[in-house]
C-alpha atoms as a PDB file:
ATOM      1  CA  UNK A   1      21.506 -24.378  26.221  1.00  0.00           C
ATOM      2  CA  UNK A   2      21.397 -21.417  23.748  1.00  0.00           C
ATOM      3  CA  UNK A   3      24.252 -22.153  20.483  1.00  0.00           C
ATOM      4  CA  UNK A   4      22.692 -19.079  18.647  1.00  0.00           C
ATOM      5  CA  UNK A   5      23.873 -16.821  21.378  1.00  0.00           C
ATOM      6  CA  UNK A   6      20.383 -14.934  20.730  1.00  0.00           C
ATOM      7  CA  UNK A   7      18.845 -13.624  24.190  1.00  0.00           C
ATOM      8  CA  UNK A   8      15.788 -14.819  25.498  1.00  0.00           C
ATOM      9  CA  UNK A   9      12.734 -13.473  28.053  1.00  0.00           C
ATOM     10  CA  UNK A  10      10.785 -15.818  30.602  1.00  0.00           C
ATOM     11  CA  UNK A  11       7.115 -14.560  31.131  1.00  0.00           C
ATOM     12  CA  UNK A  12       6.465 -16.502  34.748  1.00  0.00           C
ATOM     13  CA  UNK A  13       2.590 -16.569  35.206  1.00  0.00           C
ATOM     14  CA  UNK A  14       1.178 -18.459  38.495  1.00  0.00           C
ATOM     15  CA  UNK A  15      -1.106 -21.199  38.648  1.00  0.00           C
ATOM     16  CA  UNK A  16      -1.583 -21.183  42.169  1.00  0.00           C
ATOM     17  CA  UNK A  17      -5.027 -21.438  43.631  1.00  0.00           C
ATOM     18  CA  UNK A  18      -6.710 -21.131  39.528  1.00  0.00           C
ATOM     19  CA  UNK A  19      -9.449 -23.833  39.479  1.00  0.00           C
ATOM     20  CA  UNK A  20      -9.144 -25.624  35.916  1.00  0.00           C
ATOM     21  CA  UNK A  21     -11.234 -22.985  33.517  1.00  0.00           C
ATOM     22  CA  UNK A  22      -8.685 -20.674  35.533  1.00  0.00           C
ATOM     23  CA  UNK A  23      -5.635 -22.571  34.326  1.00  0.00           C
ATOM     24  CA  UNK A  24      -6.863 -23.184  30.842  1.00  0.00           C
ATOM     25  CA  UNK A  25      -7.139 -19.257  30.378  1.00  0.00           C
ATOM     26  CA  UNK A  26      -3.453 -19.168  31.711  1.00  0.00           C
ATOM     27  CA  UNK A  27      -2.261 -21.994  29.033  1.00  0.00           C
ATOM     28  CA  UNK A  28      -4.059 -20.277  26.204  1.00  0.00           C
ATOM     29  CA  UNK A  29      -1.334 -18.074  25.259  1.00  0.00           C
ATOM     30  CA  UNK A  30       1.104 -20.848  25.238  1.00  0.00           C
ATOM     31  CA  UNK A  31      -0.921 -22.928  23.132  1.00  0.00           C
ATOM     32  CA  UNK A  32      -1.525 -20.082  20.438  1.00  0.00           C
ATOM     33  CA  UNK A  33       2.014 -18.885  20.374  1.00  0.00           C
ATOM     34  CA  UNK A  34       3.091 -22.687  19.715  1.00  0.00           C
ATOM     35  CA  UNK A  35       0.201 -22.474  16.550  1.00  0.00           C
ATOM     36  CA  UNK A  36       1.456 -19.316  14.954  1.00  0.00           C
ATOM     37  CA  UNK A  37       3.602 -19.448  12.714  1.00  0.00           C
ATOM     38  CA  UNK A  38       7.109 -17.183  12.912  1.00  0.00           C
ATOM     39  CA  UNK A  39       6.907 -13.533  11.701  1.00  0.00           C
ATOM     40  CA  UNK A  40       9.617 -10.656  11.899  1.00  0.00           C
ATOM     41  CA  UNK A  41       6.854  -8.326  13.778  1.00  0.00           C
ATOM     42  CA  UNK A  42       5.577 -11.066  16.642  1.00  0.00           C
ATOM     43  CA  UNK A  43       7.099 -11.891  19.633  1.00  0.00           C
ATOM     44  CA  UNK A  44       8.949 -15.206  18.868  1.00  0.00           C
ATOM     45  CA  UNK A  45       8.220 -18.226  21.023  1.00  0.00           C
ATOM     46  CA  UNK A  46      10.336 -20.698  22.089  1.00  0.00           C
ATOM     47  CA  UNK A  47       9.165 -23.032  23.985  1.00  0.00           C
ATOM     48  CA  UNK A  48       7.306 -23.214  27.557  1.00  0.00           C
ATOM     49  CA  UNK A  49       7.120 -25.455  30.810  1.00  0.00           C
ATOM     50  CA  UNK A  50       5.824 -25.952  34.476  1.00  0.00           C
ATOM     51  CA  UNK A  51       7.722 -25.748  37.638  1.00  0.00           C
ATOM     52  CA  UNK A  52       6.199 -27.589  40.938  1.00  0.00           C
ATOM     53  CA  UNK A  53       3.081 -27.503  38.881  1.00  0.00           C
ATOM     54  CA  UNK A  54       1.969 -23.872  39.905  1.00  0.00           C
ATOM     55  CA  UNK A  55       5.001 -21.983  38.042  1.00  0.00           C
ATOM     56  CA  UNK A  56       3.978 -22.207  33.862  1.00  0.00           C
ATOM     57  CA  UNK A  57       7.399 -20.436  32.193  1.00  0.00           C
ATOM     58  CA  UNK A  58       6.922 -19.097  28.576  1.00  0.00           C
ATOM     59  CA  UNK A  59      10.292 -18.333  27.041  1.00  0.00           C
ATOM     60  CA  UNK A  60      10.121 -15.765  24.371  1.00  0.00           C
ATOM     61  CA  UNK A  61      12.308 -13.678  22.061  1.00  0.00           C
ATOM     62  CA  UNK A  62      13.198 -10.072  23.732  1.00  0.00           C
ATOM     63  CA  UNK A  63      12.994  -6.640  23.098  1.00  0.00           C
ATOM     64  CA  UNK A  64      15.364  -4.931  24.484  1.00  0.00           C
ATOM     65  CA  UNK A  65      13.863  -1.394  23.590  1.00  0.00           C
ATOM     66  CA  UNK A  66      10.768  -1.336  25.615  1.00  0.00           C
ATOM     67  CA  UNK A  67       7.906  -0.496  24.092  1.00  0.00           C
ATOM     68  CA  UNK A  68       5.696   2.240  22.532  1.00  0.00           C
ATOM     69  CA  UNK A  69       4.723   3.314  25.783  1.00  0.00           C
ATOM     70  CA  UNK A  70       7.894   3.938  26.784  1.00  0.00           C
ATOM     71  CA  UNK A  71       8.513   6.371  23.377  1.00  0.00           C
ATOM     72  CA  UNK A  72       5.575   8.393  24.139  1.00  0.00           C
ATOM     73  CA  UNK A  73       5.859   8.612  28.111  1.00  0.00           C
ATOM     74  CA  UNK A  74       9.175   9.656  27.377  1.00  0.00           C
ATOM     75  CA  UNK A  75       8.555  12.071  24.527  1.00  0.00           C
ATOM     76  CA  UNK A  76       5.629  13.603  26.776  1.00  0.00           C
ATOM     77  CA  UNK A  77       8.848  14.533  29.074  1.00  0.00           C
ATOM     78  CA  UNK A  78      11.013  15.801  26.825  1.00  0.00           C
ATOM     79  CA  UNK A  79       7.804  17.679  24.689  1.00  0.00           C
ATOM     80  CA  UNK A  80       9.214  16.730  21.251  1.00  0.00           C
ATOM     81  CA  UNK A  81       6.994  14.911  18.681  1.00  0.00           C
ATOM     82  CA  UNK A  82       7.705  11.496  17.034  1.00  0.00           C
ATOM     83  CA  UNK A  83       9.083  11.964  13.754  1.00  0.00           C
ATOM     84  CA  UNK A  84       6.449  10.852  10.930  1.00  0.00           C
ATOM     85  CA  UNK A  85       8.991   8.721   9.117  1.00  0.00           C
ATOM     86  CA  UNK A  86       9.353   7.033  12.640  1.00  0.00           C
ATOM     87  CA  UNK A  87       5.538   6.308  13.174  1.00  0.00           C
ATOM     88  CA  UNK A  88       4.960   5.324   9.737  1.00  0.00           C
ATOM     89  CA  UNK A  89       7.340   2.810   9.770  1.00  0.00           C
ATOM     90  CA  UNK A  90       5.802   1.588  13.279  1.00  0.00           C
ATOM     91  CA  UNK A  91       2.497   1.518  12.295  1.00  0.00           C
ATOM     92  CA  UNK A  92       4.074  -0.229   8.715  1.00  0.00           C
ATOM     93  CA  UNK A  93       5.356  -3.091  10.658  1.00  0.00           C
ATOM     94  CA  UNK A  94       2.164  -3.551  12.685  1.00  0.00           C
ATOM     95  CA  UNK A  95       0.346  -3.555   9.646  1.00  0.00           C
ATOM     96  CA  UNK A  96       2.368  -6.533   9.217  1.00  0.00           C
ATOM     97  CA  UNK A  97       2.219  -8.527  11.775  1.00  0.00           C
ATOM     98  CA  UNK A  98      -1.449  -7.918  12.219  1.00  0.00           C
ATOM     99  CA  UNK A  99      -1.694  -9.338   8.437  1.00  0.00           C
ATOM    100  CA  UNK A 100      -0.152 -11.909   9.416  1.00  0.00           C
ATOM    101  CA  UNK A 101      -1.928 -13.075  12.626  1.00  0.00           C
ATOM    102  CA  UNK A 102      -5.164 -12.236  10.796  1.00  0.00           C
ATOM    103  CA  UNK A 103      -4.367 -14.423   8.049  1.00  0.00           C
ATOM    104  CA  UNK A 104      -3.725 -17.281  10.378  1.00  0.00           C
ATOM    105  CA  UNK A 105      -7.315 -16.268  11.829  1.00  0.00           C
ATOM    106  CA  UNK A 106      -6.642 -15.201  15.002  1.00  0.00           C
ATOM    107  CA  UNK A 107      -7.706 -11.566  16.388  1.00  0.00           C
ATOM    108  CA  UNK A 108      -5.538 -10.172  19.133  1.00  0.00           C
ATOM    109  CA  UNK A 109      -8.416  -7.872  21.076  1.00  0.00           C
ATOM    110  CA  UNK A 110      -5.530  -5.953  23.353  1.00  0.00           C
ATOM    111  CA  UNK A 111      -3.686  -4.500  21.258  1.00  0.00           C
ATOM    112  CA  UNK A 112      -1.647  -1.111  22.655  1.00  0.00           C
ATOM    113  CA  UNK A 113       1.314   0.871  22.655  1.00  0.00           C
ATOM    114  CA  UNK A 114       2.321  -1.232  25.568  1.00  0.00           C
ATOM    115  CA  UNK A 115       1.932  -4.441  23.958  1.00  0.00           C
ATOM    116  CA  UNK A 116       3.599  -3.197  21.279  1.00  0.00           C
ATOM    117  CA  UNK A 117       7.391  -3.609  21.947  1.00  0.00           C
ATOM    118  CA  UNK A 118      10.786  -2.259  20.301  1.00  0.00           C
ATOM    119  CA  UNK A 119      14.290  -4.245  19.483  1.00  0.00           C
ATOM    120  CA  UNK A 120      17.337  -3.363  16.938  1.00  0.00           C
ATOM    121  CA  UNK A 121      17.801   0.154  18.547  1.00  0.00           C
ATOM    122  CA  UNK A 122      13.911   1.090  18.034  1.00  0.00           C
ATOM    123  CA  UNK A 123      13.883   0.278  14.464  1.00  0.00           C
ATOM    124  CA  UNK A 124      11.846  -3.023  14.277  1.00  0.00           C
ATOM    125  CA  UNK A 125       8.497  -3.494  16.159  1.00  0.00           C
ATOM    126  CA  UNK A 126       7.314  -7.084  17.804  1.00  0.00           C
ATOM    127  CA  UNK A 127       3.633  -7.195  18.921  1.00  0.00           C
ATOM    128  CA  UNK A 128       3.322  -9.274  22.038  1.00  0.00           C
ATOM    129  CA  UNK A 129       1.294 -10.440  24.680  1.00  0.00           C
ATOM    130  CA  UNK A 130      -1.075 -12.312  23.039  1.00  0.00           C
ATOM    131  CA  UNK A 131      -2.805 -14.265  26.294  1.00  0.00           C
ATOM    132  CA  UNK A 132      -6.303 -12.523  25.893  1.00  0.00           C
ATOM    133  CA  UNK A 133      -5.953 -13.518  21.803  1.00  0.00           C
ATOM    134  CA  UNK A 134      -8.801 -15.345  20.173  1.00  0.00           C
ATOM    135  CA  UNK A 135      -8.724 -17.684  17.460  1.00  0.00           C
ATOM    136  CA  UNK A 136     -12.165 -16.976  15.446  1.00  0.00           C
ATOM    137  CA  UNK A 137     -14.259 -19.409  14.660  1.00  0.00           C
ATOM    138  CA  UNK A 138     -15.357 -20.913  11.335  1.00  0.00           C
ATOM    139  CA  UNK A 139     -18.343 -18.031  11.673  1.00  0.00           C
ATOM    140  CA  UNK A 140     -15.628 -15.798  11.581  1.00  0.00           C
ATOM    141  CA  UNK A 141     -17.285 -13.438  14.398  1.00  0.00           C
ATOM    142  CA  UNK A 142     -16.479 -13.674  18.484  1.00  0.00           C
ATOM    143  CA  UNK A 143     -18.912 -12.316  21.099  1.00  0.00           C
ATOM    144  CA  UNK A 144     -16.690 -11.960  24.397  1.00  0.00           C
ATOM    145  CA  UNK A 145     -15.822  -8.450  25.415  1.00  0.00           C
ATOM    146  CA  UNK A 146     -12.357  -8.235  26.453  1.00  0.00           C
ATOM    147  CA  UNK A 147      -9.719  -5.598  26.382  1.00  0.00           C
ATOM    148  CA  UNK A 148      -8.087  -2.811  27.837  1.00  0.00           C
ATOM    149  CA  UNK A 149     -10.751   0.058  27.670  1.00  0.00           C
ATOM    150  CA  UNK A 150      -9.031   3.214  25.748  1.00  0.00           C
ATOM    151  CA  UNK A 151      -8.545   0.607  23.330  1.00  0.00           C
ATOM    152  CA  UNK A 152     -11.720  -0.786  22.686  1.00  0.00           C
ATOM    153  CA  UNK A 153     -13.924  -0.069  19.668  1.00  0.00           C
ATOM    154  CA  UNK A 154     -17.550   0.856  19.594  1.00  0.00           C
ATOM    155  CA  UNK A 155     -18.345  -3.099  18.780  1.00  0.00           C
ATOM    156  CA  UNK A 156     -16.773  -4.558  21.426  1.00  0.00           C
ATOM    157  CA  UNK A 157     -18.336  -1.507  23.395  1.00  0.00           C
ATOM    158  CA  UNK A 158     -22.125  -2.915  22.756  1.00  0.00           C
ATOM    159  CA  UNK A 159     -21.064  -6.130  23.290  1.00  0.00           C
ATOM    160  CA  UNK A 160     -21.736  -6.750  19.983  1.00  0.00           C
ATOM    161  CA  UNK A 161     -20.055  -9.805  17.665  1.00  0.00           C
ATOM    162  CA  UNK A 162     -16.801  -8.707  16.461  1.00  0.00           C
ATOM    163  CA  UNK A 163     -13.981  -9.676  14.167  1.00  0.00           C
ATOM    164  CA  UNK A 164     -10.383  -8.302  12.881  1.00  0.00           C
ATOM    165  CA  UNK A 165     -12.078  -4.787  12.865  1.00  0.00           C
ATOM    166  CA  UNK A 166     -11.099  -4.719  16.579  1.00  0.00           C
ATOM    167  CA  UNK A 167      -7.547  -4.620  15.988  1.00  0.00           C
ATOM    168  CA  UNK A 168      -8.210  -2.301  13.305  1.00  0.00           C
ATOM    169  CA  UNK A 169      -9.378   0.542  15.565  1.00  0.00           C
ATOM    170  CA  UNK A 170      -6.727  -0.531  17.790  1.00  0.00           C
ATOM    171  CA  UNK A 171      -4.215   0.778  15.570  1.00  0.00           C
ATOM    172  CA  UNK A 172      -6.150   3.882  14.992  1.00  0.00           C
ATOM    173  CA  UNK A 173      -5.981   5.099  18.478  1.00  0.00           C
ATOM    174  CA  UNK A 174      -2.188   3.915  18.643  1.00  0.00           C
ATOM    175  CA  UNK A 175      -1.611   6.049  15.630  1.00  0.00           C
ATOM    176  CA  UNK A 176      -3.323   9.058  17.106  1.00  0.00           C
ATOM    177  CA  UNK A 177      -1.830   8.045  20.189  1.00  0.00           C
ATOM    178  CA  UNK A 178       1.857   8.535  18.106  1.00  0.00           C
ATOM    179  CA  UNK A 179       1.176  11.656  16.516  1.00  0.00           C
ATOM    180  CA  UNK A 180      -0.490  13.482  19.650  1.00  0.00           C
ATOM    181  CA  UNK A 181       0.999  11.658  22.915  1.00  0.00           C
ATOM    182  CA  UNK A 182      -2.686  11.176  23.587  1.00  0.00           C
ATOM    183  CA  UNK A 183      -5.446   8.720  23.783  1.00  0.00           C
ATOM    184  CA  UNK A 184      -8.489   9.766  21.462  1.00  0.00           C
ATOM    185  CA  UNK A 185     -11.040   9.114  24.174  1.00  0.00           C
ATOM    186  CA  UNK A 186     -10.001   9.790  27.609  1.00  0.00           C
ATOM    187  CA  UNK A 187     -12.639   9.725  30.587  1.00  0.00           C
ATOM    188  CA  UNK A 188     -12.639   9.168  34.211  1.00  0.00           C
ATOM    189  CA  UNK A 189     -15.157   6.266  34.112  1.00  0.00           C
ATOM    190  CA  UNK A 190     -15.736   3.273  32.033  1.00  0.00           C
ATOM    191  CA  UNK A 191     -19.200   4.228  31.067  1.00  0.00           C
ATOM    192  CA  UNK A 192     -18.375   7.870  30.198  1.00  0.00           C
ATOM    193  CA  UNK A 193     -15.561   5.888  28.202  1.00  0.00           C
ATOM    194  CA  UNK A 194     -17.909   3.737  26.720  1.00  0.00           C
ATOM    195  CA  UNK A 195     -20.527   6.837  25.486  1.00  0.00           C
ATOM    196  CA  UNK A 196     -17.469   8.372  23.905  1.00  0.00           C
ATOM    197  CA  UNK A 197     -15.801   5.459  22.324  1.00  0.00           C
ATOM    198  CA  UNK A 198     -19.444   5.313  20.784  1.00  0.00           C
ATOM    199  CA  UNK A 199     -20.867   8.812  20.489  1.00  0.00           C
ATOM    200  CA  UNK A 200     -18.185  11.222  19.870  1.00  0.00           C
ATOM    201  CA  UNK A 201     -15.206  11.532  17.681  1.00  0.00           C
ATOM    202  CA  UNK A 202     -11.147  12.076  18.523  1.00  0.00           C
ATOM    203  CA  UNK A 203      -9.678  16.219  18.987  1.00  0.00           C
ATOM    204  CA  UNK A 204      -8.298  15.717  15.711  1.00  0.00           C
ATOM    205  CA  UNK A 205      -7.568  19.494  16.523  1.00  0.00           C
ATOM    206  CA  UNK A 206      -4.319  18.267  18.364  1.00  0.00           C
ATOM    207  CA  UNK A 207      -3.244  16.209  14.899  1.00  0.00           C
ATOM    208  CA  UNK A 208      -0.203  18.896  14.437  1.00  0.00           C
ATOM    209  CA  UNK A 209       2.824  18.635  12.102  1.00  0.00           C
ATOM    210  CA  UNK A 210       1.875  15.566  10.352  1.00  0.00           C
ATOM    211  CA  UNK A 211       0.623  14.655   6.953  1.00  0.00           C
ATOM    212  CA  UNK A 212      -2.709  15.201   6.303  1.00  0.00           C
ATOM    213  CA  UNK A 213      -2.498  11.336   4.264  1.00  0.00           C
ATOM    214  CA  UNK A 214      -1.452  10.079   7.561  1.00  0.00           C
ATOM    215  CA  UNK A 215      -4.609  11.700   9.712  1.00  0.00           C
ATOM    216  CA  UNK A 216      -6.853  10.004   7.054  1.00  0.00           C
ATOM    217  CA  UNK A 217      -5.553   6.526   7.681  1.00  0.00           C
ATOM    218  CA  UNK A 218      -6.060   7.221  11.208  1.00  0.00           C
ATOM    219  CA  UNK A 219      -9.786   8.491  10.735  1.00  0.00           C
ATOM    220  CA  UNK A 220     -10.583   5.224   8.450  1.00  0.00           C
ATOM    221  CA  UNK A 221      -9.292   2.888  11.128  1.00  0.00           C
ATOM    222  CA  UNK A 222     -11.445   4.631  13.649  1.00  0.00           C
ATOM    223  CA  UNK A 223     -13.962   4.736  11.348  1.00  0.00           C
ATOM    224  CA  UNK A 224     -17.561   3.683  14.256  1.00  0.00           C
ATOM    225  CA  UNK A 225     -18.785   1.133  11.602  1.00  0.00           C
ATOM    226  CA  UNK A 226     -16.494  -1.572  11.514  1.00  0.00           C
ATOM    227  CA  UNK A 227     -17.831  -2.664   8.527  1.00  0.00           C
ATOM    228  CA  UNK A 228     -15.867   0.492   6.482  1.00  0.00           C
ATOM    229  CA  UNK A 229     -12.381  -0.013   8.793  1.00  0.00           C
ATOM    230  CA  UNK A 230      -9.370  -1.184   6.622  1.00  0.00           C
ATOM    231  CA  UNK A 231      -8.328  -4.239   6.684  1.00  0.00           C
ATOM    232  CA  UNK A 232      -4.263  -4.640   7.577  1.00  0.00           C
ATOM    233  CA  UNK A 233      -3.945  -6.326   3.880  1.00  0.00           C
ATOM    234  CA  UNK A 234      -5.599  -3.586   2.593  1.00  0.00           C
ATOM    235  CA  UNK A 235      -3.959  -0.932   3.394  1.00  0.00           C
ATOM    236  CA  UNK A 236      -0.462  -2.376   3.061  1.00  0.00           C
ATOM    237  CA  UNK A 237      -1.388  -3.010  -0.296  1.00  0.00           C
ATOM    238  CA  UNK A 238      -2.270   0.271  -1.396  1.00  0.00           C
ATOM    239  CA  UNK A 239      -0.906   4.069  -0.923  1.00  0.00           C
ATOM    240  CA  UNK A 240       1.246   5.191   2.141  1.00  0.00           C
ATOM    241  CA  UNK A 241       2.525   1.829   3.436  1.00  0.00           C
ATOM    242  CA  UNK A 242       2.192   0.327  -0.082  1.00  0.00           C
ATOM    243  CA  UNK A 243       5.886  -0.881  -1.147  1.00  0.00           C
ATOM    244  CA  UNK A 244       7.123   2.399  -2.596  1.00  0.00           C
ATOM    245  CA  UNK A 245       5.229   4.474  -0.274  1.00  0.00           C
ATOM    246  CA  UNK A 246       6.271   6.894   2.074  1.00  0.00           C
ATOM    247  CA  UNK A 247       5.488   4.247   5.044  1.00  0.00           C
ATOM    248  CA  UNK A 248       7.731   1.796   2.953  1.00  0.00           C
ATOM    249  CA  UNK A 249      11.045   4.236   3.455  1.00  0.00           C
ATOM    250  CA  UNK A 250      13.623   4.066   5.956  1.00  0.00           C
ATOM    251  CA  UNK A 251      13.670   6.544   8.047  1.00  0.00           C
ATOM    252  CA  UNK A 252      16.509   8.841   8.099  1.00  0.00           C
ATOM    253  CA  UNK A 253      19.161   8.237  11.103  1.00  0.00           C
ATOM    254  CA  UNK A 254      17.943  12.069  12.221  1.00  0.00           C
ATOM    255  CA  UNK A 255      14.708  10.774  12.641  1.00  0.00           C
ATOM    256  CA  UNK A 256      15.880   7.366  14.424  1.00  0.00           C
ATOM    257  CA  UNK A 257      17.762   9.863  17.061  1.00  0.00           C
ATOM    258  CA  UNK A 258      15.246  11.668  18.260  1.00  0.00           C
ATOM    259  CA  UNK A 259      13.655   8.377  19.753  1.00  0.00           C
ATOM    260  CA  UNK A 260      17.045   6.844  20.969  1.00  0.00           C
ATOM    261  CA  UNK A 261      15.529   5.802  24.316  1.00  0.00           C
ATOM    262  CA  UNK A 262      16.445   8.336  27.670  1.00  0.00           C
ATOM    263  CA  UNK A 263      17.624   6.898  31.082  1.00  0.00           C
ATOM    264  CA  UNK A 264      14.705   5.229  32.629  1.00  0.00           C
ATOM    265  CA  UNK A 265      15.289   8.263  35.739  1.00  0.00           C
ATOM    266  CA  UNK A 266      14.503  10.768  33.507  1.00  0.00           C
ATOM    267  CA  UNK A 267      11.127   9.773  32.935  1.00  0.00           C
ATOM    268  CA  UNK A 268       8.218   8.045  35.360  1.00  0.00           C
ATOM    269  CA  UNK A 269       6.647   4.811  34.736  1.00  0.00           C
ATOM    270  CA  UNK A 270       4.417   3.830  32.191  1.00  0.00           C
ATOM    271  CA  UNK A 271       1.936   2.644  34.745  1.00  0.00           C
ATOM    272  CA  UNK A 272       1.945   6.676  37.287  1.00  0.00           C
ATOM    273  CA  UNK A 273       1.507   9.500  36.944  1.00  0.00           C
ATOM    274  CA  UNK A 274       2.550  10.202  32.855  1.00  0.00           C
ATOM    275  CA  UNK A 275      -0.202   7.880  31.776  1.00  0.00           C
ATOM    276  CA  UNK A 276      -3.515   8.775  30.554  1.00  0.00           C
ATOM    277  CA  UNK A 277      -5.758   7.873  33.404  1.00  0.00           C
ATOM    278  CA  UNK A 278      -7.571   5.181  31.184  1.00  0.00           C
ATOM    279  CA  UNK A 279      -5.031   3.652  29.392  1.00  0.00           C
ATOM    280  CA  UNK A 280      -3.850   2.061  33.182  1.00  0.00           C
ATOM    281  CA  UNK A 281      -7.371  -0.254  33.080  1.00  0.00           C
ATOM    282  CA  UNK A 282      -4.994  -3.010  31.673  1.00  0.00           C
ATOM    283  CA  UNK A 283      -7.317  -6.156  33.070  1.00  0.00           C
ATOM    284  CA  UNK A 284      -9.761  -8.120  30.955  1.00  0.00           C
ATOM    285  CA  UNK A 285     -13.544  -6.215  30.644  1.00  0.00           C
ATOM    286  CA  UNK A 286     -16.265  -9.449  30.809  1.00  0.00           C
ATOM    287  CA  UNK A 287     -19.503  -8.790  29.459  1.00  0.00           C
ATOM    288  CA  UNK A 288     -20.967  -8.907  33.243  1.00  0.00           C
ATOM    289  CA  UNK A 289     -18.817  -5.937  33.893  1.00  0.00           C
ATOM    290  CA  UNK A 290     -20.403  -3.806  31.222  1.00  0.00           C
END
């Protein structure tokens, strides 16, 4: 029973045949999505249960837009750019709810335009999937490796202790991601991924018809020393997506129609041929695999 009238999405994840470290993996998302506490830019959680004891049903707030992905798949088809007001106010509203989560001390670690999803016609982001998540201990550093490659800083990389930093550099290759329709470090292995990730810097030669403020907020957040990355807080509190900022404006309704999304025909999956060829390593990365 729904009085609000407000629509709602079941993630259905199977417990079959998971011994019990298994199943606690699968219940972690549930229990950190009942811990956080409601934001405008998170997926919204509403409550979760178990069918025939192998079913566990989370039921969440949806977007109805799709996801980042989706906008850049589709505006590799079409071979228009993102407006800047549009991917300033994205990466605005990310800057958010990271703050947020990263107040509540918890690091997401998979962070990506396709866990990044859209509602309200495109205009309002919700960062989502949250079941590889970490809440950091009182040393305020985790050692696991996890994460989808393309995504992955230089840190988690060496397998070395990491913190909020990781999300940080997240963003920075979703930005660049935004303003070129490509990953910065695109290889055909996970090792030649890995020496890039580490050794070599983004073609900021394909940064085209955008700010040159906007390139240097990319650069700091993927910035190979964590230690110099901008925090979320810090950068929302200061220049472009400062309140009064460009990054703080509404975009103009021209701008919001060249994203309106395209019939799903007109464009292939996120997960064929479209997609870098890295970006589709979407599983967990253990330490043993490195």
């Amino acid at each position: 029973y729904n009085p609000s009238g407000a629509a709602y999405v079941a993630k259905v994840i199977s417990l079959d045949g998971l011994d019990p470290k298994g199943r606690a993996s699968a219940l972690q998302e549930v229990s950190l999505l009942k811990g956080l506490v409601a934001h405008p830019n998170l997926i919204g959680f509403r409550e979760s249960f178990v069918e025939e004891e192998i079913l566990l049903y989370m039921i969440m707030s949806l977007a109805e837009d799709g996801d980042l992905r989706h906008v850049v798949t589709e505006s590799q088809a079409s071979k228009r750019i993102i407006p800047e007001p549009v991917v300033l106010t994205w990466v605005r509203q990310t800057l958010l709810g990271l703050s947020h989560l990263h107040a509540q001390a918890v690091v997401h670690r998979d962070l990506k335009t396709s866990n990044i999803f859209l509602c309200e016609h495109r205009r309002r982001i919700l960062i989502g999937d949250f079941g590889i998540s970490k809440v950091l201990e009182s040393t305020a550093f985790a050692s696991s490796c996890v994460g989808t490659p393309a995504y992955m800083s230089p840190e988690l990389m060496r397998n070395e202790r990491y913190d909020y930093h990781v999300d940080m550099w997240a963003l920075g290759c979703i930005c660049f991601e935004l303003c070129t329709l490509q990953l910065p470090f695109v290889a055909q292995s996970l090792l030649d991924l890995a020496c890039k990730i580490m050794e070599q810097h983004p073609a900021w030669s394909l940064w085209m018809g955008y700010t040159e403020e906007l390139r240097h907020v990319a650069q700091c957040l993927l910035c190979k020393d964590a230690t110099i990355r901008p925090s979320a807080t810090e950068l929302l509190s200061d220049g472009l997506f400062s309140e009064g900022g460009l990054g703080a404006l509404e975009p103009p309704e021209e701008a919001w129609a060249a994203v309106t999304p395209v019939a799903q025909s007109t464009f292939d999956s996120p997960t064929k041929n479209n997609q870098d060829p890295m970006s589709q390593l979407t599983t967990a990365v253990t330490k043993e695999s490195m």
